[in-house]
N, C-alpha and C. Protein backbone atom coordinates (compact mmCIF):
# COMPACT_ATOMS: atom_id res chain seq x y z
N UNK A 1 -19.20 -8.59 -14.85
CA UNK A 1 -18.43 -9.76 -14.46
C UNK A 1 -16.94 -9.41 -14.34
N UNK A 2 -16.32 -8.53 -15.37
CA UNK A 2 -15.12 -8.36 -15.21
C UNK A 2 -14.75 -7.54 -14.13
N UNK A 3 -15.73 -6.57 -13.34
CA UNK A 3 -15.22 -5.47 -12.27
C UNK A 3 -14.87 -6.83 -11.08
N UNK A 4 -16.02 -7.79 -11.05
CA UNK A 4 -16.24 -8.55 -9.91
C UNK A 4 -14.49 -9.30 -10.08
N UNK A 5 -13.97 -9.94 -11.05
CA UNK A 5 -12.89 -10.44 -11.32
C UNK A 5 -11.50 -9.70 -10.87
N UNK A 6 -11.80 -8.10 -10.89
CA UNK A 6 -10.43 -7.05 -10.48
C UNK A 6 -10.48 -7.24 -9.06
N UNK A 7 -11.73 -7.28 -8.88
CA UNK A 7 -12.07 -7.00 -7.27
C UNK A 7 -11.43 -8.41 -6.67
N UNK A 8 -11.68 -9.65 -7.38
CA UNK A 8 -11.20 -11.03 -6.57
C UNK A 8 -9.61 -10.95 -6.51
N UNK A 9 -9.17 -10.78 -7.46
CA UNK A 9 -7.76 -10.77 -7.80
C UNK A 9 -6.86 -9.39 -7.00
N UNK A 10 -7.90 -8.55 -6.63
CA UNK A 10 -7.37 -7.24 -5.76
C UNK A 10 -7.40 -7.95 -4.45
N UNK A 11 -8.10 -8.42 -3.95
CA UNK A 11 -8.03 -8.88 -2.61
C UNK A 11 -6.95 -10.11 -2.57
N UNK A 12 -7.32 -10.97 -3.37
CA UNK A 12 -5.73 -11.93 -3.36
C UNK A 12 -4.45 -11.14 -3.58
N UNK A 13 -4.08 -10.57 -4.42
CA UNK A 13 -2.80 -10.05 -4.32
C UNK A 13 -3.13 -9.21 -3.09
N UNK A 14 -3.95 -8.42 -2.55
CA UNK A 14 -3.71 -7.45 -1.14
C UNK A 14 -3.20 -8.41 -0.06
N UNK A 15 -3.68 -9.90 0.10
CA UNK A 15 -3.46 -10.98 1.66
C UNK A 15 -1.89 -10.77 0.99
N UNK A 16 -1.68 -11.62 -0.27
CA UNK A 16 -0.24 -12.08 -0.61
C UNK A 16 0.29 -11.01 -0.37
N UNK A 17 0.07 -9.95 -1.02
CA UNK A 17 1.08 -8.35 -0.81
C UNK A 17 1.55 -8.03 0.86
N UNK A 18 0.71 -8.09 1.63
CA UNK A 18 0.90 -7.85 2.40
C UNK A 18 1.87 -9.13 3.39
N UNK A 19 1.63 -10.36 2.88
CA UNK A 19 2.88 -11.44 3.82
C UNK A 19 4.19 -10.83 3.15
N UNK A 20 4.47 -10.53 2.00
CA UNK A 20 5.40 -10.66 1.24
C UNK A 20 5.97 -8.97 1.34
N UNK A 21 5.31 -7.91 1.89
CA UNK A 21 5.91 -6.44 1.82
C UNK A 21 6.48 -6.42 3.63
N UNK A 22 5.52 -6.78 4.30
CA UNK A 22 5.66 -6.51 5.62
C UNK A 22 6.20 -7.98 6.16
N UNK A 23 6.61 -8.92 6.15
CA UNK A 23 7.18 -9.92 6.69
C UNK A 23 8.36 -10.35 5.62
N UNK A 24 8.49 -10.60 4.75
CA UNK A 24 9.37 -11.40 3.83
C UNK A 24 10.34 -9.87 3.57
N UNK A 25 10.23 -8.99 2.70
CA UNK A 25 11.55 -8.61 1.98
C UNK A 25 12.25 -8.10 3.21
N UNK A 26 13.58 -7.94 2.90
CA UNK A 26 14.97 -8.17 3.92
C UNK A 26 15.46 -7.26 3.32
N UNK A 27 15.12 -5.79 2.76
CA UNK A 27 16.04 -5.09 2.32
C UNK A 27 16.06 -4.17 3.39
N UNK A 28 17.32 -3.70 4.24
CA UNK A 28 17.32 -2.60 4.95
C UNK A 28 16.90 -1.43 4.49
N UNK A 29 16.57 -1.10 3.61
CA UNK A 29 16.38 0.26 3.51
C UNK A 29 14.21 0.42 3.62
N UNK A 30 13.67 -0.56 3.66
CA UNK A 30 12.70 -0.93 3.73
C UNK A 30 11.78 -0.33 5.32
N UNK A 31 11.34 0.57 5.56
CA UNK A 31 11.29 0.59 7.18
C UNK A 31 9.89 0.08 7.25
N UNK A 32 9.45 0.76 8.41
CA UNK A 32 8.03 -0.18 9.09
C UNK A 32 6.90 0.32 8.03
N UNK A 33 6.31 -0.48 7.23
CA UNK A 33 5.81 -0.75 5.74
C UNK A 33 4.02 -1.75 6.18
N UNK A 34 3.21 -0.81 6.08
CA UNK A 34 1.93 -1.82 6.05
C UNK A 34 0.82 -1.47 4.78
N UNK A 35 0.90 -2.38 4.29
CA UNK A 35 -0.28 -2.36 2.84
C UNK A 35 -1.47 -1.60 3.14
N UNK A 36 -1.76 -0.65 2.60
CA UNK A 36 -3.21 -0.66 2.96
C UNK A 36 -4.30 -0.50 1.90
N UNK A 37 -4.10 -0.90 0.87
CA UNK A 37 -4.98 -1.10 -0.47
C UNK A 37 -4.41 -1.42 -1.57
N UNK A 38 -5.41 -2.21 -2.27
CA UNK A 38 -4.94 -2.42 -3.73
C UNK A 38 -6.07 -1.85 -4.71
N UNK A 39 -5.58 -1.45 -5.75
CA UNK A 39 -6.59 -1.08 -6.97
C UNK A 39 -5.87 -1.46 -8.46
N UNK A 40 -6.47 -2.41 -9.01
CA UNK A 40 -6.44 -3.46 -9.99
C UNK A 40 -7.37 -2.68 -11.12
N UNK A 41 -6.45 -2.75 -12.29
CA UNK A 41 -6.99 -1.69 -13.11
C UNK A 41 -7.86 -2.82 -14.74
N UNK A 42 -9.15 -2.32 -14.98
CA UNK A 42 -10.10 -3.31 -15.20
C UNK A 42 -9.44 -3.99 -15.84
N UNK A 43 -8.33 -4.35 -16.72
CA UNK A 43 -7.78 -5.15 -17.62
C UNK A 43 -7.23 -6.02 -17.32
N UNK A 44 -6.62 -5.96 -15.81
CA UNK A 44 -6.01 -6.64 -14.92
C UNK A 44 -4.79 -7.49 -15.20
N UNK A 45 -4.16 -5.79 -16.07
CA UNK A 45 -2.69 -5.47 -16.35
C UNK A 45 -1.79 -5.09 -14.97
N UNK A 46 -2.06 -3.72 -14.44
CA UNK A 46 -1.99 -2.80 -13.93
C UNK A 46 -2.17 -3.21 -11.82
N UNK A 47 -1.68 -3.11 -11.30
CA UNK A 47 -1.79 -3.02 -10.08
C UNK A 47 -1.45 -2.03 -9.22
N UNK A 48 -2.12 -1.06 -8.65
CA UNK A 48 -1.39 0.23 -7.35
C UNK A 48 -1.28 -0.77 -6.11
N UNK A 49 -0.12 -1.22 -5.19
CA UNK A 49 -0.31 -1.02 -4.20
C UNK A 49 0.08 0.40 -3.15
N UNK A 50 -0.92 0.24 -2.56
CA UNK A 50 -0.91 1.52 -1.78
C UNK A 50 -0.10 1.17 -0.39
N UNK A 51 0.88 1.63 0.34
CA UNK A 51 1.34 1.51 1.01
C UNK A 51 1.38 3.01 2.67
N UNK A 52 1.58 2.15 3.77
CA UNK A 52 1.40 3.70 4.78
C UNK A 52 3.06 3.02 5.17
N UNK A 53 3.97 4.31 5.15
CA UNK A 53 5.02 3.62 5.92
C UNK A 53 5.71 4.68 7.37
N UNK A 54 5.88 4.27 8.49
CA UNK A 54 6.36 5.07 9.35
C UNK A 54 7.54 6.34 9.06
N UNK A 55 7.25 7.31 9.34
CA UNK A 55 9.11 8.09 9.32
C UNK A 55 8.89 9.20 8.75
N UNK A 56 9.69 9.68 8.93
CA UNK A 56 9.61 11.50 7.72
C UNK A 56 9.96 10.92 6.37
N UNK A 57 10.01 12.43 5.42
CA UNK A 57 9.81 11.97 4.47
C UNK A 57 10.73 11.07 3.29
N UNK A 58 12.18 11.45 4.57
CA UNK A 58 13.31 10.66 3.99
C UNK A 58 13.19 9.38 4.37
N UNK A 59 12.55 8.70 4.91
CA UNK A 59 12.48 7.41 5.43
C UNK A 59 11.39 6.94 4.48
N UNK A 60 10.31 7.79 4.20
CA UNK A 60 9.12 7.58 3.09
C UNK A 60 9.80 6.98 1.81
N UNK A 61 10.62 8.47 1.72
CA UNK A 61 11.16 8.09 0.03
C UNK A 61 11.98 6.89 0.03
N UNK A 62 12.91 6.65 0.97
CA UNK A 62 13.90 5.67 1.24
C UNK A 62 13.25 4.71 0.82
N UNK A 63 12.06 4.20 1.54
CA UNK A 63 11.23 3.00 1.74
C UNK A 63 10.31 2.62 0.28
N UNK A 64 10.29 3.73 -0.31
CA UNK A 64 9.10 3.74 -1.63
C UNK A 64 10.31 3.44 -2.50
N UNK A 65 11.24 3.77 -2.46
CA UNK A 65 12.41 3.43 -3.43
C UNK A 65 13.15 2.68 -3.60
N UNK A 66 12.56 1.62 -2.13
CA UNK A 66 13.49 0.52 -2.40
C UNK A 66 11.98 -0.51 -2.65
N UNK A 67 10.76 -0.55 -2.66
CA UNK A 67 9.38 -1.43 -2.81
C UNK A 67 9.50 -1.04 -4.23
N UNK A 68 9.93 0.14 -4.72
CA UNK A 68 9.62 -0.04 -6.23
C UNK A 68 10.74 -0.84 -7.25
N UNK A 69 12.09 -0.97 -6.45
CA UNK A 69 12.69 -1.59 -6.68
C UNK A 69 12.71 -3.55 -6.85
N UNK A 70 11.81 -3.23 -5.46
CA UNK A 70 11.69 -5.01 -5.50
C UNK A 70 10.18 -5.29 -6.30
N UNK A 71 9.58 -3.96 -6.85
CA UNK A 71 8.28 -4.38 -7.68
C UNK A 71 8.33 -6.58 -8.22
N UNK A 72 9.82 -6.35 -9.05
CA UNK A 72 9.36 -7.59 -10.16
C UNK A 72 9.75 -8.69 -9.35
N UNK A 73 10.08 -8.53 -8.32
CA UNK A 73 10.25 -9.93 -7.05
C UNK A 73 9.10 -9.99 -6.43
N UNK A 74 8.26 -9.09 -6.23
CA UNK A 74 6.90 -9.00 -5.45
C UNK A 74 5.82 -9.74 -6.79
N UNK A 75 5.92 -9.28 -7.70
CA UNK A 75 5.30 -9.92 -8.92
C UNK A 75 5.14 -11.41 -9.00
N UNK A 76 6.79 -11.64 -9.23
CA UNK A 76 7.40 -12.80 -9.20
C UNK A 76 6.73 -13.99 -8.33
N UNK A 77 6.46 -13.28 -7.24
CA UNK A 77 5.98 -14.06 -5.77
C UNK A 77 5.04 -14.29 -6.15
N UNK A 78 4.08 -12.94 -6.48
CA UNK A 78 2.58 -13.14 -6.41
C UNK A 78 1.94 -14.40 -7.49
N UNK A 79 2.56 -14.18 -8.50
CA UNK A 79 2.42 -15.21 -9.96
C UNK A 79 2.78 -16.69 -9.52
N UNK A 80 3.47 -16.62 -8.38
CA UNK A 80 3.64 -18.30 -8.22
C UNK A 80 2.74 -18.88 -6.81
N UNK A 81 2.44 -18.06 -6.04
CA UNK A 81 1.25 -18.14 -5.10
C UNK A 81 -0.07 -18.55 -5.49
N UNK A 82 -0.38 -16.61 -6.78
CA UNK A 82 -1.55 -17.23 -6.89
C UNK A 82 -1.69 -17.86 -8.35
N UNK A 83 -0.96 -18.76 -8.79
CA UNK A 83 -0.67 -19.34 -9.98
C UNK A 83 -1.25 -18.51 -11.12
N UNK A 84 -0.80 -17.37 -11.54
CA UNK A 84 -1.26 -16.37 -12.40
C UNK A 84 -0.47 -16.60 -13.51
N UNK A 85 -0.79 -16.98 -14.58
CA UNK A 85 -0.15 -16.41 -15.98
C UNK A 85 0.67 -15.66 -16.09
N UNK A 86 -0.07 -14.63 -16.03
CA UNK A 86 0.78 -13.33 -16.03
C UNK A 86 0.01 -12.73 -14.74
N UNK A 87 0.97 -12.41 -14.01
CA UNK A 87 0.85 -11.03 -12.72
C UNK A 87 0.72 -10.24 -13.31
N UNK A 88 -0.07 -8.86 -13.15
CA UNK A 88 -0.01 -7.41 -12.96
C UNK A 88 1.11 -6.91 -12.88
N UNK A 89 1.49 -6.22 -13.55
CA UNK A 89 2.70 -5.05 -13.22
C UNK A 89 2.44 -4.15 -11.80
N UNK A 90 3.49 -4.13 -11.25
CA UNK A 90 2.92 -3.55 -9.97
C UNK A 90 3.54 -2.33 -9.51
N UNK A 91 2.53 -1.43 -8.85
CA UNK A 91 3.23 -0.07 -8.64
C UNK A 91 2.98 0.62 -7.25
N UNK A 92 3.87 0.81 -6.46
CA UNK A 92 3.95 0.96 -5.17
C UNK A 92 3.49 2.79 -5.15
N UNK A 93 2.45 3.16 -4.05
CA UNK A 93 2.21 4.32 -3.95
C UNK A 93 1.69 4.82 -2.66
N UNK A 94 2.72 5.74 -2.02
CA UNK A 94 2.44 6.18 -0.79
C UNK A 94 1.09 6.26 -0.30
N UNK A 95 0.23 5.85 0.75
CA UNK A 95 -1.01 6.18 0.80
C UNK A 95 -0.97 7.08 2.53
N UNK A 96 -1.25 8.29 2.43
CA UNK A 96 -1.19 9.15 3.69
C UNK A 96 -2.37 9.54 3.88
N UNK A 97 -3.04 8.87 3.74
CA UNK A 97 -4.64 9.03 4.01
C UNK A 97 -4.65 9.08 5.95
N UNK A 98 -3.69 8.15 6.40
CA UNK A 98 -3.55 8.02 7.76
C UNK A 98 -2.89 9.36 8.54
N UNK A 99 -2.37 10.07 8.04
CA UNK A 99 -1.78 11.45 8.10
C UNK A 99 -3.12 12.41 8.40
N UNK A 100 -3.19 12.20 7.20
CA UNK A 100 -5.05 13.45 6.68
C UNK A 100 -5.69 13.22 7.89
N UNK A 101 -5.92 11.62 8.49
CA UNK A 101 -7.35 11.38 9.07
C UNK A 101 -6.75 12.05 10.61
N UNK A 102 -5.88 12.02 10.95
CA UNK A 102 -4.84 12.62 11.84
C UNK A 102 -4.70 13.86 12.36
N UNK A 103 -4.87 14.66 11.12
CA UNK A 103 -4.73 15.60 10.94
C UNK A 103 -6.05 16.39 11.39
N UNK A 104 -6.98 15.88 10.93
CA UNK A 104 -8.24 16.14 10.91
C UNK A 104 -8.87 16.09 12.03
N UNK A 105 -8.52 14.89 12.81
CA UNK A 105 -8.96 14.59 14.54
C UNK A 105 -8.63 15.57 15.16
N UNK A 106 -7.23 16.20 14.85
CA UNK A 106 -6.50 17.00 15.77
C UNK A 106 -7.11 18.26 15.53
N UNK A 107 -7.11 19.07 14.59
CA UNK A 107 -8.22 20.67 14.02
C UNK A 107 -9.63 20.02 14.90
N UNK A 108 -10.38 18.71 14.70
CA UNK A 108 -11.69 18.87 15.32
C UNK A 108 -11.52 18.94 16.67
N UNK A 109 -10.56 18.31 17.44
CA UNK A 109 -10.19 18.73 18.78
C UNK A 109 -10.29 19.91 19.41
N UNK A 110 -9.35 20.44 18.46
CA UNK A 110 -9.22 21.69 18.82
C UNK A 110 -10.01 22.42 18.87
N UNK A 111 -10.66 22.26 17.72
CA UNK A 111 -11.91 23.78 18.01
C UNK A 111 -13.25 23.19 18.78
N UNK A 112 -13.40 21.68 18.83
CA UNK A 112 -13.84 21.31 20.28
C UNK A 112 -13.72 22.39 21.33
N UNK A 113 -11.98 22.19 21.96
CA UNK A 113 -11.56 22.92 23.24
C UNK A 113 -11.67 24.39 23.18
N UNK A 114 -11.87 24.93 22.03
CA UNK A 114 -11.84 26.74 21.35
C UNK A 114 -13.76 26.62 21.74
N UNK A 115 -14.06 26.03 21.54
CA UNK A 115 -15.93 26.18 21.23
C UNK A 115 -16.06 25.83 23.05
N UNK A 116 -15.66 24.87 23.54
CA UNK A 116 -15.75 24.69 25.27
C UNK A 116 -15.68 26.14 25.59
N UNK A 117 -14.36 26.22 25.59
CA UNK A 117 -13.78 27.84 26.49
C UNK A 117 -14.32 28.83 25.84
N UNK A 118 -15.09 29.10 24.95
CA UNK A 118 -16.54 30.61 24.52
C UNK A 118 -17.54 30.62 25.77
């Protein structure tokens, strides 16, 4: 019962996370920022959001350093949305899984066009 409970409360804070990371905060240093997972830790203390954000890696760090900054305003939000007691502590974490999968298309391509031309 309690996994099913991380899991409800992961998907509500993921909709809210995501109006509130990618439309609402106004900090310039913030660049093009899209949620792409949450993992709610069973006690449902603990929150990762996982984030993909455009740019090299100075624009990465830029951007991760200013979301970890606005962590207790994102909290803040979430606790009065989804009328929570207590919110989760929340912790912003690069997710480059979109990189990897990228990465990966491009090597299978390739040796696609290497395996054609044999």
């Amino acid at each position: 019962m309690q996994g099913s409970r991380a899991e409800r409360l992961g998907e509500s804070i993921r909709q809210e996370a995501i109006e509130i990371v990618e439309y609402e905060l106004a900090d310039e240093r913030i660049g093009d920022v899209s949620v792409t997972g949450i993992k709610v830790s069973p006690d449902l203390r603990n929150a990762t959001i996982f984030v993909n954000i455009t740019g090299g890696k100075q624009e990465i760090d830029r951007s991760l350093s200013a979301l970890r900054q606005a962590a207790g305003y994102v909290r803040y939000q979430l606790s009065l949305r989804l009328q929570l007691r207590r919110a989760p502590e929340l912790f912003f974490q690069y997710d480059d899984t979109p990189k990897k999968a990228a990465r990966i298309e491009e090597l299978l391509r390739e040796e696609a066009e290497t395996g054609q031309q044999s």
